[in-house]
Every structure is written in C-alpha cells, then in structure tokens.
Protein backbone atom coordinates (compact mmCIF):
# COMPACT_ATOMS: atom_id res chain seq x y z
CA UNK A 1 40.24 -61.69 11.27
CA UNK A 2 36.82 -62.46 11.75
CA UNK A 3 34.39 -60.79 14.68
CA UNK A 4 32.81 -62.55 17.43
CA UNK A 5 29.18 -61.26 18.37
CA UNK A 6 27.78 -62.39 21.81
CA UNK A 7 24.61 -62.38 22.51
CA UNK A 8 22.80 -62.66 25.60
CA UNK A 9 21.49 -65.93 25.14
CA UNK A 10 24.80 -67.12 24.95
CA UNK A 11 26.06 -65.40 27.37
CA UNK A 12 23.74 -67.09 29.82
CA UNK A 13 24.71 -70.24 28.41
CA UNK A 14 28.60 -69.68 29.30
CA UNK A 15 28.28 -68.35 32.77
CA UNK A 16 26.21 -71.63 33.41
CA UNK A 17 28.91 -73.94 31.56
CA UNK A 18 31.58 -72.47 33.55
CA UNK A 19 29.93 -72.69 36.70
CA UNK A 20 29.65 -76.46 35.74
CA UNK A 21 33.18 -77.01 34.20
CA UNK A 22 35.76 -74.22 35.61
CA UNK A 23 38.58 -76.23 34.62
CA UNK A 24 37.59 -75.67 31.29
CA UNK A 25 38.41 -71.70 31.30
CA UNK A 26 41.84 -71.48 29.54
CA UNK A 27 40.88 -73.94 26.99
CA UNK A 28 37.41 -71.89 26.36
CA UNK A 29 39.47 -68.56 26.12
CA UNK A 30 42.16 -70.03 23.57
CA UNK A 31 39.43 -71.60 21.57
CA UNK A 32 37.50 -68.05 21.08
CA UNK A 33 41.22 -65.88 20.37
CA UNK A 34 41.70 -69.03 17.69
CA UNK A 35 38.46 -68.77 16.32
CA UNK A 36 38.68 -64.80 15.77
CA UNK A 37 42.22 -64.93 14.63
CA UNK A 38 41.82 -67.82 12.43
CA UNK A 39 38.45 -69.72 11.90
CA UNK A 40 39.33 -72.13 9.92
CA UNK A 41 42.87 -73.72 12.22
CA UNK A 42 42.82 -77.26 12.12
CA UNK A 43 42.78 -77.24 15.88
CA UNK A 44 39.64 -76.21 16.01
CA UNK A 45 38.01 -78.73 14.08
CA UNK A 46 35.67 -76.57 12.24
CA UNK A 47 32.47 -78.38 10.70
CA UNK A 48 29.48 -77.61 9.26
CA UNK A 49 26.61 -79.70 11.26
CA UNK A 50 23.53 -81.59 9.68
CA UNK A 51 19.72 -82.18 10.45
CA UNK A 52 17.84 -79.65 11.37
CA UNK A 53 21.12 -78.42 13.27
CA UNK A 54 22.38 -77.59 9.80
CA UNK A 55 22.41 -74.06 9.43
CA UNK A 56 25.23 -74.08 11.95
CA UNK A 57 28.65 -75.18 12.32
CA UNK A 58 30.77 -76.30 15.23
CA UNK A 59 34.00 -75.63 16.86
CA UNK A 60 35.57 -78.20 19.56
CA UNK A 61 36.93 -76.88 22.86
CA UNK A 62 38.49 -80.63 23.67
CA UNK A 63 36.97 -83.99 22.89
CA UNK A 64 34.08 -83.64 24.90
CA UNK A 65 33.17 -80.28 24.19
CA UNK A 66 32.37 -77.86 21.45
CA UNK A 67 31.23 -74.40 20.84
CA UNK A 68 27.95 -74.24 17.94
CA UNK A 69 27.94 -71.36 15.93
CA UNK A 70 26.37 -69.21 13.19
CA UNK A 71 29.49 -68.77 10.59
CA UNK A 72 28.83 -66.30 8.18
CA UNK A 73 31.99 -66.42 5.85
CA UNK A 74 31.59 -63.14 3.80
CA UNK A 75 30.21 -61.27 6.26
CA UNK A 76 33.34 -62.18 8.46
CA UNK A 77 30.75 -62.56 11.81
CA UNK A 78 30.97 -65.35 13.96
CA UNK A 79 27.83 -65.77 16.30
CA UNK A 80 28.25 -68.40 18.95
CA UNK A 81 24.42 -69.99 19.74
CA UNK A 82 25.14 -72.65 22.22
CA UNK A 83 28.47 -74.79 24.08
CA UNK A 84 28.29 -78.10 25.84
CA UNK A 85 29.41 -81.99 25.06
CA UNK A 86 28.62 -83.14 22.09
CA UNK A 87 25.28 -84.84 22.68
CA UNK A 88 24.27 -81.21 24.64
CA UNK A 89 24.59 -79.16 21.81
C-alpha cells in the first residue's frame, strides 16, 4: 500500500478543479483509494510521462482527465503535483 502526500500546492490545485468540474468528485475519490491501494491497476492507466515532464508519471481520472504525480516506487510515496485534461497538465 503505498502513501499519498498532499501538498499545498496541490491542494490549491484540487479545490480549484472541483470548483470547475464537481461532477467529477466520485471519480476523483475512487481514483486516489485505487492509487493508494494499488498503484499500478490497469484502471488507472499508470505512465511514466516524457519531455521535460519526465520525471513524473500520470494517472487518468476518465478520458479527459488525469492526475500527474511524483512516483517514488521504493520509497512507497506517491506525491500528486498537478490534475487537469490532458493538454492542462
């Protein structure tokens, strides 16, 4: 089980995604339990990104939207850094 570690940055970044895209709550919520239970579920399309994006990884909410994130594997730490449609983030 990994850890999720929120930071305020992010935080910030939520409230205002949320505000944007309410209906997108349950999925948000399921996609963060899935992540910490089990990073690597096929659902949630875990990939490592490219560019100068690519010391992060990313994690889809739905089609349109994903979740970027620092994914330290043996440290067993997720950080979450940013969440919006793809072309956002």
């Amino acid at each position: 089980m990994a850890e999720i570690i929120y930071t305020d940055s992010y935080l910030r970044r939520v409230k205002k995604f949320i505000k944007k895209h309410p209906e997108l709550i349950s999925q948000y919520e399921k996609t963060l339990k899935l992540l910490e239970m089990n990073p690597t579920h096929p659902s949630l399309r875990l990939h490592k990104l490219s560019g100068k994006l690519s010391e992060l990884h990313s994690v889809s909410i739905n089609i349109s939207y994903r979740i970027s994130v620092y994914f330290l594997i043996n440290e067993d730490k997720i950080i979450p850094v940013d969440i919006g449609s793809h072309d956002e983030v």
